[in-house]
Protein backbone atom coordinates (compact mmCIF):
# COMPACT_ATOMS: atom_id res chain seq x y z
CA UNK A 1 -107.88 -78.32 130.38
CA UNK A 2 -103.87 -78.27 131.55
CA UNK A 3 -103.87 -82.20 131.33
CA UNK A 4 -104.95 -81.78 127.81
CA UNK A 5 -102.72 -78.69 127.10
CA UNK A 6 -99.66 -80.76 128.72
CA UNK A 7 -100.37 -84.02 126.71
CA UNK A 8 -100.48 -81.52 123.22
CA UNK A 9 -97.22 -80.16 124.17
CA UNK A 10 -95.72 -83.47 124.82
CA UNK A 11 -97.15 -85.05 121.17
CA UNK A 12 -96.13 -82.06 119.92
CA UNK A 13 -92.44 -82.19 121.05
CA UNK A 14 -92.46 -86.37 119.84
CA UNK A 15 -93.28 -85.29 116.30
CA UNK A 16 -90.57 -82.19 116.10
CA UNK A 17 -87.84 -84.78 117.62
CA UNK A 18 -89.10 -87.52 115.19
CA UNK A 19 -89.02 -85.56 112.14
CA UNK A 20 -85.29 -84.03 113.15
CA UNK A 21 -84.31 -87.84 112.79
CA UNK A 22 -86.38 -87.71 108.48
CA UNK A 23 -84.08 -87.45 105.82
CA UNK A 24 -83.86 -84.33 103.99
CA UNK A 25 -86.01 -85.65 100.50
CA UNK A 26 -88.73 -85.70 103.70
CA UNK A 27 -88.75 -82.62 104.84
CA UNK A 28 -87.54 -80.00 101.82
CA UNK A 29 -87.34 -81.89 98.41
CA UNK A 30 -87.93 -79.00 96.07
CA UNK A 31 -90.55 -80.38 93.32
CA UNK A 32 -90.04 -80.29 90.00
CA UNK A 33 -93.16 -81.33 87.68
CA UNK A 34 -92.44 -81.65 83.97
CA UNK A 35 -94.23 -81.61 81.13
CA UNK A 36 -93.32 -82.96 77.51
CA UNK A 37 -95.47 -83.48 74.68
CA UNK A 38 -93.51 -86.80 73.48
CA UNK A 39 -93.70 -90.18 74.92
CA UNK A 40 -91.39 -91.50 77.80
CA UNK A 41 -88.96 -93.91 75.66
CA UNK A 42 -88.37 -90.79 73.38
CA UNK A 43 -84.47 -90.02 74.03
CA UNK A 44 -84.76 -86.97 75.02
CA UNK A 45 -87.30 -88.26 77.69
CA UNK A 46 -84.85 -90.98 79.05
CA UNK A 47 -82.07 -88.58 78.92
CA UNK A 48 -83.92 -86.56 81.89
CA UNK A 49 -85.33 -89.25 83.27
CA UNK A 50 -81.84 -91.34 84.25
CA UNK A 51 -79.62 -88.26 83.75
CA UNK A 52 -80.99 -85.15 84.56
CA UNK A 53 -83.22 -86.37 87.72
CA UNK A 54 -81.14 -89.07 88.50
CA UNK A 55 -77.83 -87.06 89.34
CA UNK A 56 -80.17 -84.03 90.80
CA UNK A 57 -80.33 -87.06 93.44
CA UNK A 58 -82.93 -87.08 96.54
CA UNK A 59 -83.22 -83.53 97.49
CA UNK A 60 -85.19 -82.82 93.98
CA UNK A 61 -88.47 -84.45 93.44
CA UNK A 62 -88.88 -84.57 89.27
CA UNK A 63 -92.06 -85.60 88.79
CA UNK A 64 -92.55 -85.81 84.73
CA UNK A 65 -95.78 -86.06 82.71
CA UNK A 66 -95.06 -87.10 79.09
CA UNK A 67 -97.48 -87.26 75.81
CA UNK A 68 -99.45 -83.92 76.71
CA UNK A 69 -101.16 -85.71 79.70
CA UNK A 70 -100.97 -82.95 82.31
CA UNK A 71 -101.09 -79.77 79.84
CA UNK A 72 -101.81 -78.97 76.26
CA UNK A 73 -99.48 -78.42 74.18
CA UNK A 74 -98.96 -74.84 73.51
CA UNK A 75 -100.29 -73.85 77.49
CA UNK A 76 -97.07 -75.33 79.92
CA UNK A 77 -95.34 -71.53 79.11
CA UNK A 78 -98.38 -70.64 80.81
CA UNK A 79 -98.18 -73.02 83.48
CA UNK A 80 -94.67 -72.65 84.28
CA UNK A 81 -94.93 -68.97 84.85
CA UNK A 82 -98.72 -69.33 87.02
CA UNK A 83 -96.50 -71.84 89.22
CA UNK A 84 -98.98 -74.75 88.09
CA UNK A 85 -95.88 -76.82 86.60
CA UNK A 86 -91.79 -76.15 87.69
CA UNK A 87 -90.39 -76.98 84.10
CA UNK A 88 -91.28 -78.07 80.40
CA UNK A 89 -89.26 -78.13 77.39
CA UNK A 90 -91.12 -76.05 74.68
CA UNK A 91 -89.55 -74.75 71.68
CA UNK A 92 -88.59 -71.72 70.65
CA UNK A 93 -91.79 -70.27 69.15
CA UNK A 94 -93.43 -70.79 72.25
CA UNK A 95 -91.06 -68.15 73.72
CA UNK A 96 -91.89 -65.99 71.12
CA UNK A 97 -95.45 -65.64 71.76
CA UNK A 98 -94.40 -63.35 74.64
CA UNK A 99 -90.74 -62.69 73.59
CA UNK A 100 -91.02 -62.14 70.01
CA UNK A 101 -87.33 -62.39 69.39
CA UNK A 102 -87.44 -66.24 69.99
CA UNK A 103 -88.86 -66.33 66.32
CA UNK A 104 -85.85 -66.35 64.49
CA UNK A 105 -84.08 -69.44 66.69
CA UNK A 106 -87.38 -71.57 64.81
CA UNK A 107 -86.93 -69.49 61.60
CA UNK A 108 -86.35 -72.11 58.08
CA UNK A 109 -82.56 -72.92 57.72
CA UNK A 110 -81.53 -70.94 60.43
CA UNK A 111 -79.93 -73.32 62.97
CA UNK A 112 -78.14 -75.66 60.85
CA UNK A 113 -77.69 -78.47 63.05
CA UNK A 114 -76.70 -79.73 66.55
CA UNK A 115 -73.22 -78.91 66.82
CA UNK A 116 -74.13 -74.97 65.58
CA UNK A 117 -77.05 -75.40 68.25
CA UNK A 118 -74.64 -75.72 70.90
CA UNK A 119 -72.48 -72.86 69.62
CA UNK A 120 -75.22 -70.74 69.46
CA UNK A 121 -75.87 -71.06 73.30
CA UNK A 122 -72.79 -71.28 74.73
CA UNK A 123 -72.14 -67.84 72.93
CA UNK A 124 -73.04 -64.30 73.87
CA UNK A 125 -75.80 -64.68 71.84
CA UNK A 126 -77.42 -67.20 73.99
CA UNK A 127 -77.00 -65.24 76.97
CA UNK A 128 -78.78 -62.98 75.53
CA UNK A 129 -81.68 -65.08 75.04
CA UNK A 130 -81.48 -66.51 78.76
CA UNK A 131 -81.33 -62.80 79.59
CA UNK A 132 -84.66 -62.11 78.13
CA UNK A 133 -86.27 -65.05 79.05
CA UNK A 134 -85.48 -64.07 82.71
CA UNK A 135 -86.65 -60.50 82.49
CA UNK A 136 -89.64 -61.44 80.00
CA UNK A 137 -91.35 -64.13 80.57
CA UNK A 138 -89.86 -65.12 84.51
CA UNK A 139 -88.19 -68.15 83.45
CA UNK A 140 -84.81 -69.53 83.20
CA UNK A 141 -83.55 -71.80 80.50
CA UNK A 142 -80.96 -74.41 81.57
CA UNK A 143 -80.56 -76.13 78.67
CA UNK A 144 -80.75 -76.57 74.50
CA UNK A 145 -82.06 -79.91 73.54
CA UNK A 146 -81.71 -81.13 69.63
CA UNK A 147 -84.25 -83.53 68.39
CA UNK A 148 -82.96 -83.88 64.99
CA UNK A 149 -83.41 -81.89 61.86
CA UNK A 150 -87.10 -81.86 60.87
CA UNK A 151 -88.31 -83.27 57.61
CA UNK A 152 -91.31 -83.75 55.10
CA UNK A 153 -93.74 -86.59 56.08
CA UNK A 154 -96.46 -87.08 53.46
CA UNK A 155 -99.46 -88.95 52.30
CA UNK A 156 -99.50 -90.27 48.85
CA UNK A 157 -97.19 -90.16 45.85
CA UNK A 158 -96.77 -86.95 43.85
CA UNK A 159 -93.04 -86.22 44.39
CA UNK A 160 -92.10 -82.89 45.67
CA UNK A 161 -88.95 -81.44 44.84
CA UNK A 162 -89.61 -78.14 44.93
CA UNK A 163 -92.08 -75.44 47.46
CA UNK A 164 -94.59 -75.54 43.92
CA UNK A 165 -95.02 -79.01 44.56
CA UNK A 166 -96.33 -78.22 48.16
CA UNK A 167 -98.95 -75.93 46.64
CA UNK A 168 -102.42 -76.97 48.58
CA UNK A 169 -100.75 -79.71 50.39
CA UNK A 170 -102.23 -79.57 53.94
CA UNK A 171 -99.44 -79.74 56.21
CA UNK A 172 -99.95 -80.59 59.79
CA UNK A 173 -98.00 -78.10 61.77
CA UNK A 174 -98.00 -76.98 65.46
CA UNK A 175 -100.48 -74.43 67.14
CA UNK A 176 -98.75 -70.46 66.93
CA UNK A 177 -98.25 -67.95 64.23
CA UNK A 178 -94.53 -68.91 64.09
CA UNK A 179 -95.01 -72.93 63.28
CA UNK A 180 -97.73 -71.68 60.83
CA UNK A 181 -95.93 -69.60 58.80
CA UNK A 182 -92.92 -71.92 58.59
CA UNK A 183 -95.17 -74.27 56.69
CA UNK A 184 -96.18 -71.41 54.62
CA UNK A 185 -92.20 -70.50 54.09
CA UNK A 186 -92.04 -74.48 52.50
CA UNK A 187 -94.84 -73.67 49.87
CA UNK A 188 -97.46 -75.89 51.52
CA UNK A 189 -101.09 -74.56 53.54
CA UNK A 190 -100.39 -74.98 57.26
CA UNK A 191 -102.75 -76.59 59.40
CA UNK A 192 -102.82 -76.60 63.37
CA UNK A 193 -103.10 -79.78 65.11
CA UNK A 194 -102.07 -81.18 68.78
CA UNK A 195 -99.32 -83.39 68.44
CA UNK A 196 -101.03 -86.73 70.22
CA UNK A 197 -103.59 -86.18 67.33
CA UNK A 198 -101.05 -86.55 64.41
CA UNK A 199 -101.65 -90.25 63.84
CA UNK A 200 -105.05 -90.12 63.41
CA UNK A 201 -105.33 -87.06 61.49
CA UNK A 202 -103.22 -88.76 58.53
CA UNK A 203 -104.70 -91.93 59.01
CA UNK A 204 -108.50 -90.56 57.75
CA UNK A 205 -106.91 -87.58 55.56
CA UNK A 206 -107.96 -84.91 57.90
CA UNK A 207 -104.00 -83.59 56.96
CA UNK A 208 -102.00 -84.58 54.25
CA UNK A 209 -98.37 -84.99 55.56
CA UNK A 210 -96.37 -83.94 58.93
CA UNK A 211 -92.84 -82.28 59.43
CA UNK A 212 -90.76 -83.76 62.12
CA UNK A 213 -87.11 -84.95 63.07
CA UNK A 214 -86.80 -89.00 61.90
CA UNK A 215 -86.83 -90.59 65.26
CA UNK A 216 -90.41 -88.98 66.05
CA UNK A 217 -91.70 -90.44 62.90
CA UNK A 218 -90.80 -93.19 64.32
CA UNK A 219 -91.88 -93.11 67.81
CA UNK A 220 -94.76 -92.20 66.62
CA UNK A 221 -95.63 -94.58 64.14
CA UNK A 222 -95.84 -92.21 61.58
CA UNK A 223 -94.52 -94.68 59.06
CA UNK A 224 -97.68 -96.41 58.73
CA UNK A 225 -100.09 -93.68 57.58
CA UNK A 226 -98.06 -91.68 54.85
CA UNK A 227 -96.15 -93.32 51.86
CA UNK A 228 -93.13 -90.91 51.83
CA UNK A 229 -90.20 -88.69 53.26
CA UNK A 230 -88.56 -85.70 52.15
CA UNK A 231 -85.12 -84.98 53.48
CA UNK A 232 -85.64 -81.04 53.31
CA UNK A 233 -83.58 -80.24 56.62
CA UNK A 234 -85.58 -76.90 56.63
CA UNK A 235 -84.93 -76.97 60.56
CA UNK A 236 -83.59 -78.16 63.47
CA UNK A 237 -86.09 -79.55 66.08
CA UNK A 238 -85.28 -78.61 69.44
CA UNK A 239 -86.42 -77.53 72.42
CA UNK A 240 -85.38 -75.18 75.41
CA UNK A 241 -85.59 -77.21 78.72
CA UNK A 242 -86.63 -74.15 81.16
CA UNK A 243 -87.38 -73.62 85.43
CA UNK A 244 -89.81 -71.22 86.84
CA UNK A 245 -87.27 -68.40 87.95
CA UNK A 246 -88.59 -68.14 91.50
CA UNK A 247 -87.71 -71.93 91.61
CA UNK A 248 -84.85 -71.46 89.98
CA UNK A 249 -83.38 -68.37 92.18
CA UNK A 250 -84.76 -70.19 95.79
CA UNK A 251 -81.35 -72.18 94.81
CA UNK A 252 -77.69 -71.89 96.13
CA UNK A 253 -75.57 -70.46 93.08
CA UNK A 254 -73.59 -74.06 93.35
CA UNK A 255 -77.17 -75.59 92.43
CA UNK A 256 -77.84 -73.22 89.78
CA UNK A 257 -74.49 -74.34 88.17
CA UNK A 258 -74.89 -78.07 88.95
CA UNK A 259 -78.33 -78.19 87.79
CA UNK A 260 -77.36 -76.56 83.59
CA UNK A 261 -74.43 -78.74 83.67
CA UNK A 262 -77.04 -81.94 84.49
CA UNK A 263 -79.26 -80.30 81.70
CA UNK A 264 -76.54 -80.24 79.42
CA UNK A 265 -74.45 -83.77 80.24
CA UNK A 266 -78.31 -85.11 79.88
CA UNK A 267 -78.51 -83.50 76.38
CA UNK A 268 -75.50 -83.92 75.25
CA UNK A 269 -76.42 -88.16 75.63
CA UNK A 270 -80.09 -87.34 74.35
CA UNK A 271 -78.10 -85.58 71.16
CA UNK A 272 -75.83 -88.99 70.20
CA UNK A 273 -78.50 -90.65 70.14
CA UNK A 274 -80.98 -88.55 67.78
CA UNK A 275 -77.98 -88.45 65.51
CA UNK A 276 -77.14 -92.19 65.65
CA UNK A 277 -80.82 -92.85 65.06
CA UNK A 278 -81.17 -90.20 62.26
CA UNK A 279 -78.54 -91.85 60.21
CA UNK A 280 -79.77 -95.33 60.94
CA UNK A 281 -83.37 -94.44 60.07
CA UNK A 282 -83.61 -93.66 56.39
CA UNK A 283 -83.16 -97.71 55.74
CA UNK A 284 -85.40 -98.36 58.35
CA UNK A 285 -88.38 -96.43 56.66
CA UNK A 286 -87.16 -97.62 53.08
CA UNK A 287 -87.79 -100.86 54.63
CA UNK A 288 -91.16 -100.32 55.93
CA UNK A 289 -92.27 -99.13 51.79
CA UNK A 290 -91.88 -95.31 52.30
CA UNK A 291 -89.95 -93.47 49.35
CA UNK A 292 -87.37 -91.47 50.96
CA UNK A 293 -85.38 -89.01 48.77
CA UNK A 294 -83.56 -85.77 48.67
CA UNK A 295 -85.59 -82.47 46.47
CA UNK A 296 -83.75 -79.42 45.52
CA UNK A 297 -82.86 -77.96 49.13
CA UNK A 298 -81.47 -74.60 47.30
CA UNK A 299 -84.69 -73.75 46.21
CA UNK A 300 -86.48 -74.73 49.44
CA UNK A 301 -83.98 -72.47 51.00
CA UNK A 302 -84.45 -69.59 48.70
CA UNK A 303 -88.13 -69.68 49.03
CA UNK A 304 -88.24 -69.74 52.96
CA UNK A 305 -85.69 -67.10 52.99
CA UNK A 306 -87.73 -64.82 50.57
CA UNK A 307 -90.71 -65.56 52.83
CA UNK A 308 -89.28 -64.97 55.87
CA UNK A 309 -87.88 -61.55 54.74
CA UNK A 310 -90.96 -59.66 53.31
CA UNK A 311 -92.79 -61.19 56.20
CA UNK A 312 -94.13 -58.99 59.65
CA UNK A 313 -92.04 -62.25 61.11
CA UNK A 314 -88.52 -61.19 60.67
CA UNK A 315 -89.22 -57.39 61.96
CA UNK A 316 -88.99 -58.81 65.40
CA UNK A 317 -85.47 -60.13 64.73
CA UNK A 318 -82.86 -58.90 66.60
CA UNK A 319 -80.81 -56.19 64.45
CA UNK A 320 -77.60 -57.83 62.78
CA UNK A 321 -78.89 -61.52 64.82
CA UNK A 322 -79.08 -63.57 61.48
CA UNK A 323 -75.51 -62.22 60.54
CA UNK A 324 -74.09 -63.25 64.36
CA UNK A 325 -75.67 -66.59 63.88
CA UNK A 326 -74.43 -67.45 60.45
CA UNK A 327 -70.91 -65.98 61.60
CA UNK A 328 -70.94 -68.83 64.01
């Protein structure tokens, strides 16, 4: 019994002074799984992938899971706060299933584009949204990501220039009262649908157009199931790249800091290169037979607006937050 005892102290003692000699990814790399419902090459995706994680360097472990693969899209909120997943980048309606004034950040025509997205969160007013996704829902976001502005993606070839033209049209938008009724604010009759089953759906009819920024229509493939594009604008895609707050907070403050400005130089690279594809794209699907064209935005605008306003939607909007959002 003491021979045994002694020779499990002295293995015991081998392993401690081996593992002092392990480098410190080893022993303490704090894991970070990600989820994403777009595919890897997506810029966005790369811009984490040889940014974000790259520069965190070896004492982070990112571990990402693209295309919906690990969650469904709609549940990583969820997930993030239950601990089952460290960080996702969800928009904001997602927030606003629990923090209801997220809506008005995904609300038709009100963020105008990226450069206004980055005003808006580098203001007060985006602390203010950090500030109640930290007391709220137990996250923290690091970081605003722009996909591009989002546009009409249809089936057939009735041109719509105005929301009346929309009227039946069954337009494929994401899962949540807020996606929903922005479809609704355009004229058309929303209809939820995961994002990996897009393709498909247009390909046997099940849903007679899409709205998305141009480079996911591409990514995607979009191209080849629908016959035309609308340049509405009626919103810019993005998405809030967020950290499970008890992740988050188990880091130094100089971590904290290091770890936005990552999220944002990734971004930042991720945004040139929506932009520089957005403008290159409208020959691209030209060439590929779509009819791509510009309807009357005013009245597009109007209509959402009016929507919006007589809705249950816009009650949860901050008082006076449209005005501090246009003022910027």
């Amino acid at each position: 019994m003491r021979d045994m005892t002694r020779r499990q102290l002295l293995a015991g003692s081998a392993m401690a002074a081996a593992m002092i000699g392990l480098p410190r990814m080893a022993l303490a790399a704090t894991k970070l799984r990600f989820a994403d419902v777009t595919t890897e090459d997506a810029p966005r995706s790369q811009a984490l992938l040889n940014i974000f994680a790259k520069e965190l360097g070896a004492d982070y472990e990112f571990t990402p899971f693209f295309n919906s693969t690990l969650f469904r899209q709609g549940t990583e909120l969820v997930a993030v706060q239950r601990g089952n997943l460290d960080m996702a980048l969800l928009p904001p309606s997602d927030f606003a299933k629990q923090a209801p004034e997220f809506d008005i950040l995904g609300a038709a025509y009100v963020v105008r584009d990226s450069a206004h997205l980055s005003r808006i969160f580098d203001s007060e007013i985006g602390a203010e949204f950090r500030k109640s996704a930290r007391e709220k829902l137990n996250v923290e976001i690091l970081a605003p990501a722009y996909y591009g502005r989002r546009q009409l993606n249809l089936r057939g070839k009735n041109k719509v220039m105005n929301p009346e033209d929309l009227a039946g049209v069954k337009l494929r938008m994401p899962g949540g009262e807020s996606w929903q009724f922005l479809g609704k604010s355009l004229g058309a009759n929303p209809v939820a649908m995961d994002y990996a089953e897009v393709y498909t759906g247009l390909q046997i009819g099940a849903i007679d157009g899409q709205d998305n920024p141009l480079p996911n229509d591409k990514i995607m493939k979009f191209y080849e199931v629908t016959n035309q594009i609308v340049l509405t604008g009626h919103n810019v895609g993005f998405g809030l790249l967020l950290i499970n707050a008890k992740v988050f907070n188990g880091l130094s403050a100089d971590e904290q800091s290091r770890m936005r400005d990552l999220a944002k130089k990734a971004f930042a690279w991720s945004t040139a290169e929506y932009e520089k594809q957005e403008a290159e794209l409208v020959d691209f699907f030209k060439q590929q037979g779509l009819d791509v064209y510009v309807p009357d935005v005013d009245a597009f605008r109007a209509h959402a607006q009016k929507e919006y306003l007589a809705s249950s939607l816009s009650s949860s909007w901050p008082a006076g937050m449209l005005e501090r959002i246009n003022a910027l």
